[in-house]
C-alpha atoms as a PDB file:
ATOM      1  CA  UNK A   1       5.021  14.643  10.944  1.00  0.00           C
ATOM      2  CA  UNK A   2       3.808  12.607   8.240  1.00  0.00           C
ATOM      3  CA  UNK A   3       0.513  11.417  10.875  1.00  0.00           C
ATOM      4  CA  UNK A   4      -0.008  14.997  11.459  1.00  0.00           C
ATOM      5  CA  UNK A   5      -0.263  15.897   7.405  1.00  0.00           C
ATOM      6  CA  UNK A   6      -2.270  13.182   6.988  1.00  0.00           C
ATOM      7  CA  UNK A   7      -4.748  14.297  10.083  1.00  0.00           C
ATOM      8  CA  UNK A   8      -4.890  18.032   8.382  1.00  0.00           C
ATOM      9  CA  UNK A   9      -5.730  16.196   4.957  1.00  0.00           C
ATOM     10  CA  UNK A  10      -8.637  13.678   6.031  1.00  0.00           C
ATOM     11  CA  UNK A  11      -9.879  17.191   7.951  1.00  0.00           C
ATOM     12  CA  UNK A  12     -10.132  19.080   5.048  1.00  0.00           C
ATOM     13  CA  UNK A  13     -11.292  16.104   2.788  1.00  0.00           C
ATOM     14  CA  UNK A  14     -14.430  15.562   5.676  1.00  0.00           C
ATOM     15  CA  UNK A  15     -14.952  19.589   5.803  1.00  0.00           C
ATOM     16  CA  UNK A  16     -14.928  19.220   1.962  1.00  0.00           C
ATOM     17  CA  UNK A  17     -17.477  16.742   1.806  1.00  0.00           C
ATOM     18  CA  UNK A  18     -19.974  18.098   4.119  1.00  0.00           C
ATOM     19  CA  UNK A  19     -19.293  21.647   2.277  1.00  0.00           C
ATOM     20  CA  UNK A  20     -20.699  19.586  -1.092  1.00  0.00           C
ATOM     21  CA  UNK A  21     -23.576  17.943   0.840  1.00  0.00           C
ATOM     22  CA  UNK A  22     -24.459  20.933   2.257  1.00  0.00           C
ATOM     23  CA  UNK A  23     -24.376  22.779  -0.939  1.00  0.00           C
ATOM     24  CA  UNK A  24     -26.638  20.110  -2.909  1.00  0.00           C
ATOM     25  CA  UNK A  25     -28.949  20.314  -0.411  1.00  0.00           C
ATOM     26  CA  UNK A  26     -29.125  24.135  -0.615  1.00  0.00           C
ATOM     27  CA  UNK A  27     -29.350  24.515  -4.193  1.00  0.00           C
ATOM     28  CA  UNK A  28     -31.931  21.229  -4.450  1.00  0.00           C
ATOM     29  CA  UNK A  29     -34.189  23.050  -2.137  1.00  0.00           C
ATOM     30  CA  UNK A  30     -33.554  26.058  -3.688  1.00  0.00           C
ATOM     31  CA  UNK A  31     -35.124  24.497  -7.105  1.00  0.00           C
ATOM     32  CA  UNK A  32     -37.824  22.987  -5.306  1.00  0.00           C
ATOM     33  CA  UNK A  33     -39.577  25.852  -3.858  1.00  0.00           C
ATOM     34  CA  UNK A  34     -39.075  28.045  -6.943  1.00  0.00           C
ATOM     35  CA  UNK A  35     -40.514  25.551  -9.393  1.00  0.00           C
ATOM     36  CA  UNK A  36     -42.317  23.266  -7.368  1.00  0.00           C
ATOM     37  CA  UNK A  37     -44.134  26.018  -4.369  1.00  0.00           C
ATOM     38  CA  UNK A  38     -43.588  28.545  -7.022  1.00  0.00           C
ATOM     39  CA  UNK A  39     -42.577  30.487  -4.263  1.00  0.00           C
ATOM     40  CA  UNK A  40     -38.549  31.109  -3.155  1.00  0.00           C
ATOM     41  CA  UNK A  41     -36.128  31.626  -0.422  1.00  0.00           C
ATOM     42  CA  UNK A  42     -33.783  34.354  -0.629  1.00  0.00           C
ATOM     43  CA  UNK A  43     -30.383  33.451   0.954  1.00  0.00           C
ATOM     44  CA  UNK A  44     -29.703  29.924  -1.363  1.00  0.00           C
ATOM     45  CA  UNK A  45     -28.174  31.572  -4.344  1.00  0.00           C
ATOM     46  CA  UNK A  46     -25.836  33.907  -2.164  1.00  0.00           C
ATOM     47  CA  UNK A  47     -25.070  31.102   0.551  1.00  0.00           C
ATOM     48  CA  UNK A  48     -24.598  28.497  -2.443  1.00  0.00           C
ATOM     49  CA  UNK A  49     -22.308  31.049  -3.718  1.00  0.00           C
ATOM     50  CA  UNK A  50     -20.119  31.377  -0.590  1.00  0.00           C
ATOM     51  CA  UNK A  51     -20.098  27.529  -0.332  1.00  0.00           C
ATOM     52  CA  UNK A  52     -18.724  27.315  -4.005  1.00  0.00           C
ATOM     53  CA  UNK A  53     -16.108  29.175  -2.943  1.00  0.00           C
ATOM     54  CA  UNK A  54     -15.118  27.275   0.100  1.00  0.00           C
ATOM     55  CA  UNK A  55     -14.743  24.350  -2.192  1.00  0.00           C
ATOM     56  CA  UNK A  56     -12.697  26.187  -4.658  1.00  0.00           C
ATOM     57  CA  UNK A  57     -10.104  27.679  -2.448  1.00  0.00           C
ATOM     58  CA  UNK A  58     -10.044  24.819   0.362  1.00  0.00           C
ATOM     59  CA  UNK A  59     -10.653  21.983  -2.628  1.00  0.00           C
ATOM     60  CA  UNK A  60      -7.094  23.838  -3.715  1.00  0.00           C
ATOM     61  CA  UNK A  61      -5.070  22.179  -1.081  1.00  0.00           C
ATOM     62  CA  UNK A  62      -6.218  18.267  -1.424  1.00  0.00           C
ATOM     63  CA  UNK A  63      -5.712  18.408  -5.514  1.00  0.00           C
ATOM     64  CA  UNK A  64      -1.740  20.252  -4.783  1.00  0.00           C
ATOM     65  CA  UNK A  65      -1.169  17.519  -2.334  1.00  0.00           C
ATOM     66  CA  UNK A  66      -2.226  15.086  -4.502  1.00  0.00           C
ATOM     67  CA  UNK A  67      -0.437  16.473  -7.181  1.00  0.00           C
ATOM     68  CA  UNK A  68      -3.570  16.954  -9.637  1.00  0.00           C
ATOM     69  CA  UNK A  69      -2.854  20.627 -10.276  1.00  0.00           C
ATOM     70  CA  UNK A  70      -1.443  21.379 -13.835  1.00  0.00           C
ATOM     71  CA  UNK A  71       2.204  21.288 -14.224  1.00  0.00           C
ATOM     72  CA  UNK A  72       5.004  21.406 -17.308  1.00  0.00           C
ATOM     73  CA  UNK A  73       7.193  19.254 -16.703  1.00  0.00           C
ATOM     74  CA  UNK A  74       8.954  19.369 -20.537  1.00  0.00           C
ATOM     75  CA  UNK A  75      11.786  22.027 -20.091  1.00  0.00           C
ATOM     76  CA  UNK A  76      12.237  20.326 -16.372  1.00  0.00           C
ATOM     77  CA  UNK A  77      12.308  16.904 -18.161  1.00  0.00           C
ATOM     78  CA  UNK A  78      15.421  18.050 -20.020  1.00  0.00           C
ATOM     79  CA  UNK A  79      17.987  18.733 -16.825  1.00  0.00           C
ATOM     80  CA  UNK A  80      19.569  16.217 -15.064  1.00  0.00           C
ATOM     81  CA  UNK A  81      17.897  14.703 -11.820  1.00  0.00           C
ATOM     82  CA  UNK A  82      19.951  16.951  -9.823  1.00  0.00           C
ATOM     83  CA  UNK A  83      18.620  20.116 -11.475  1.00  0.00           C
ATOM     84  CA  UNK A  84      15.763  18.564 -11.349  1.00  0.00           C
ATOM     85  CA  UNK A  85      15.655  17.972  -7.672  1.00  0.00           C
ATOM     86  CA  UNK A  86      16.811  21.102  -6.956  1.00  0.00           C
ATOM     87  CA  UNK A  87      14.257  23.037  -8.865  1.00  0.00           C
ATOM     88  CA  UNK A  88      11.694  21.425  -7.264  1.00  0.00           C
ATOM     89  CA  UNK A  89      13.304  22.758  -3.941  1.00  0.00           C
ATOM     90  CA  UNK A  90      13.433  25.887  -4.992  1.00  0.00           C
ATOM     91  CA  UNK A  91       9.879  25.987  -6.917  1.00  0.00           C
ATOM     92  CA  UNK A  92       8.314  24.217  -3.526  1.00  0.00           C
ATOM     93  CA  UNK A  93      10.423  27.241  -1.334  1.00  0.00           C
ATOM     94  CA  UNK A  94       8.975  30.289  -3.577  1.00  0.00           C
ATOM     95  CA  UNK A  95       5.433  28.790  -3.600  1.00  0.00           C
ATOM     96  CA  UNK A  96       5.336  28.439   0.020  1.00  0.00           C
ATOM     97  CA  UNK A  97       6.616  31.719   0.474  1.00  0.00           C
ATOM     98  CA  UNK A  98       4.163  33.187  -2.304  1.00  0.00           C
ATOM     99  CA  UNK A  99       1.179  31.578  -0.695  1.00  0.00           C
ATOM    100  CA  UNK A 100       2.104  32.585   3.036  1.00  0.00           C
ATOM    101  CA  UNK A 101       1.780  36.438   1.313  1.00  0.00           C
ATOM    102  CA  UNK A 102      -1.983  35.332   0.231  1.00  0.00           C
ATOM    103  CA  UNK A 103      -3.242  34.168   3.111  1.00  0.00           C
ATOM    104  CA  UNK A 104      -1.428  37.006   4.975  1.00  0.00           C
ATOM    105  CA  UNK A 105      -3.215  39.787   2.818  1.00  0.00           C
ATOM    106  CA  UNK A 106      -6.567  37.486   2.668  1.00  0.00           C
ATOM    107  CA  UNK A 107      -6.196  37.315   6.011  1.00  0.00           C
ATOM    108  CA  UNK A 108      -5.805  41.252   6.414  1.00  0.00           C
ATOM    109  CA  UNK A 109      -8.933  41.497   4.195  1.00  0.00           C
ATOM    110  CA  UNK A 110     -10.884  39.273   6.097  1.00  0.00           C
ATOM    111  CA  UNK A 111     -10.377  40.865   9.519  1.00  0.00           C
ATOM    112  CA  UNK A 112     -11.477  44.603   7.954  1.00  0.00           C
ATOM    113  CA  UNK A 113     -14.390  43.087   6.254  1.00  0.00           C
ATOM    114  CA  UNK A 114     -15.625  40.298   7.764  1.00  0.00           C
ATOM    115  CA  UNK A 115     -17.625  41.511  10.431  1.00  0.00           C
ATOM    116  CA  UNK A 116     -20.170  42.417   8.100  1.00  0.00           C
ATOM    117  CA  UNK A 117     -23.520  40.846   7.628  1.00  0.00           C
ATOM    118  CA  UNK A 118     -24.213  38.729   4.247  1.00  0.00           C
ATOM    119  CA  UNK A 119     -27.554  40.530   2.951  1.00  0.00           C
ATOM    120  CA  UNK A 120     -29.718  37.329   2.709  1.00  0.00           C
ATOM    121  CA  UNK A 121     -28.760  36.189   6.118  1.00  0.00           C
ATOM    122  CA  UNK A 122     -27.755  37.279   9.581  1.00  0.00           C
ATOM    123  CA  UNK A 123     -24.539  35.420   9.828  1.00  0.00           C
ATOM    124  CA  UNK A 124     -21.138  37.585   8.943  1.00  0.00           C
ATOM    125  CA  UNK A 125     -18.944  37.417   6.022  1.00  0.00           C
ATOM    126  CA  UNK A 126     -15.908  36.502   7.429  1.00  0.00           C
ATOM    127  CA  UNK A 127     -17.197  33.056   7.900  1.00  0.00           C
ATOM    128  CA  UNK A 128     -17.174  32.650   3.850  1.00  0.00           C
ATOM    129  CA  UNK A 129     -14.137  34.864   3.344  1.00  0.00           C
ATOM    130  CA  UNK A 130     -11.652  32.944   5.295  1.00  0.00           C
ATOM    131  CA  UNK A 131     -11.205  30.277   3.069  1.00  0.00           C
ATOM    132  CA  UNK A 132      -8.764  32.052   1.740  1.00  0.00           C
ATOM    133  CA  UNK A 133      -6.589  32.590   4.336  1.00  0.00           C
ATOM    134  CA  UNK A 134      -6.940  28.799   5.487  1.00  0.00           C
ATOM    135  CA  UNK A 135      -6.411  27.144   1.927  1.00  0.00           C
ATOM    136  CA  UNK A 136      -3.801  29.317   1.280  1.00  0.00           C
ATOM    137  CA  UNK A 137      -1.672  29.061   4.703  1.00  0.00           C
ATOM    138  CA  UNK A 138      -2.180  24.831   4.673  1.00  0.00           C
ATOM    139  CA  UNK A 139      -0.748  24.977   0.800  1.00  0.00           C
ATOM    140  CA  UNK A 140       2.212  26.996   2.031  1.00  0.00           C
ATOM    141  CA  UNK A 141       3.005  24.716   4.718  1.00  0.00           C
ATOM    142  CA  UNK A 142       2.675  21.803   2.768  1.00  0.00           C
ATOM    143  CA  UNK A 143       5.032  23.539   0.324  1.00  0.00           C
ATOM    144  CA  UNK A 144       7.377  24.547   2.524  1.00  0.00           C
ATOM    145  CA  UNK A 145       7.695  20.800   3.973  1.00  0.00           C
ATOM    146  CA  UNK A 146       7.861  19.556   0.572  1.00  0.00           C
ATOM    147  CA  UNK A 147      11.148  22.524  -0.089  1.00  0.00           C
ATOM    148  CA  UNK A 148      12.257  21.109   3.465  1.00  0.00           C
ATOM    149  CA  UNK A 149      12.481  17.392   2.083  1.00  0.00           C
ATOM    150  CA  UNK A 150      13.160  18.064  -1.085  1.00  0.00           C
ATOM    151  CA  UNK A 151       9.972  16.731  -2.736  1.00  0.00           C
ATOM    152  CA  UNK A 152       8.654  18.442  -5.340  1.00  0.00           C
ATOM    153  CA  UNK A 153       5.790  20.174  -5.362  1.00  0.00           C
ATOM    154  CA  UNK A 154       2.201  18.690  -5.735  1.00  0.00           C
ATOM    155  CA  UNK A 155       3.516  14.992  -4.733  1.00  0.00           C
ATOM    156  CA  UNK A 156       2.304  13.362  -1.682  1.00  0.00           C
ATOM    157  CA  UNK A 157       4.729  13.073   1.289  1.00  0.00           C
END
């Protein structure tokens, strides 16, 4: 299990990376033809948009596995290691089960709407939309493997 996990994560950390190149390349030709050819090309800012949001939902998942997400640990610092470990079960079990519901509705809002064409481009939505549904349904199963181990959440397995 633990080969497969790691598989999904160096995926997502190479989909990540071309996501950034791809955007820096977008957005640096972008700014030269507007203030170099004075002249300027109408789908960057919206596609450069939609690629910011790829890395923002589907960055999600590498930082929570990493555990670089922000966390509290002072009131859980004060129960005893078996409080402790069983918290982190049960906050790892309501997390997975909270982001299963978001890619499930993202997922729902995807389908209705992603058909349609972007403005700029002739490409459809859905291809920029369903990084919600993705980021969101590899979190929960990462969660729900961590609830399953008993790890808590946002440390690596």
């Amino acid at each position: 299990m633990n080969r497969a996990i790691h598989f999904v994560d160096t995926i997502v950390d190479a989909v990540l990376a071309a996501i950034l190149a791809g955007t820096v390349v977008i957005l640096t030709a972008a700014v030269w033809y507007r203030y170099v050819l004075n002249s300027s090309l109408g789908w960057t800012d919206e596609v450069g948009s939609y690629l910011l949001v790829w890395i923002t939902f589907l960055g999600g998942y590498p930082c929570f596995r990493k555990g670089l997400h922000l966390d509290f640990p002072m009131i859980v610092g004060m129960l005893n290691p078996t409080a402790q470990h069983w918290l982190g079960r049960a906050v790892a079990a309501l997390l997975a089960v909270f982001c299963a519901f978001v890619a499930w509705q993202s997922w729902k809002v995807t389908s209705m709407i992603g058909g349609a064409r972007i403005s700029s481009l002739d490409i459809p939505r859905g291809l920029f939309l369903a990084s919600m549904p993705i980021s969101f349904a590899l979190m929960s199963l990462a969660l729900a493997l961590n609830a399953l181990r008993g790890k808590e959440p946002g440390t690596s397995s």
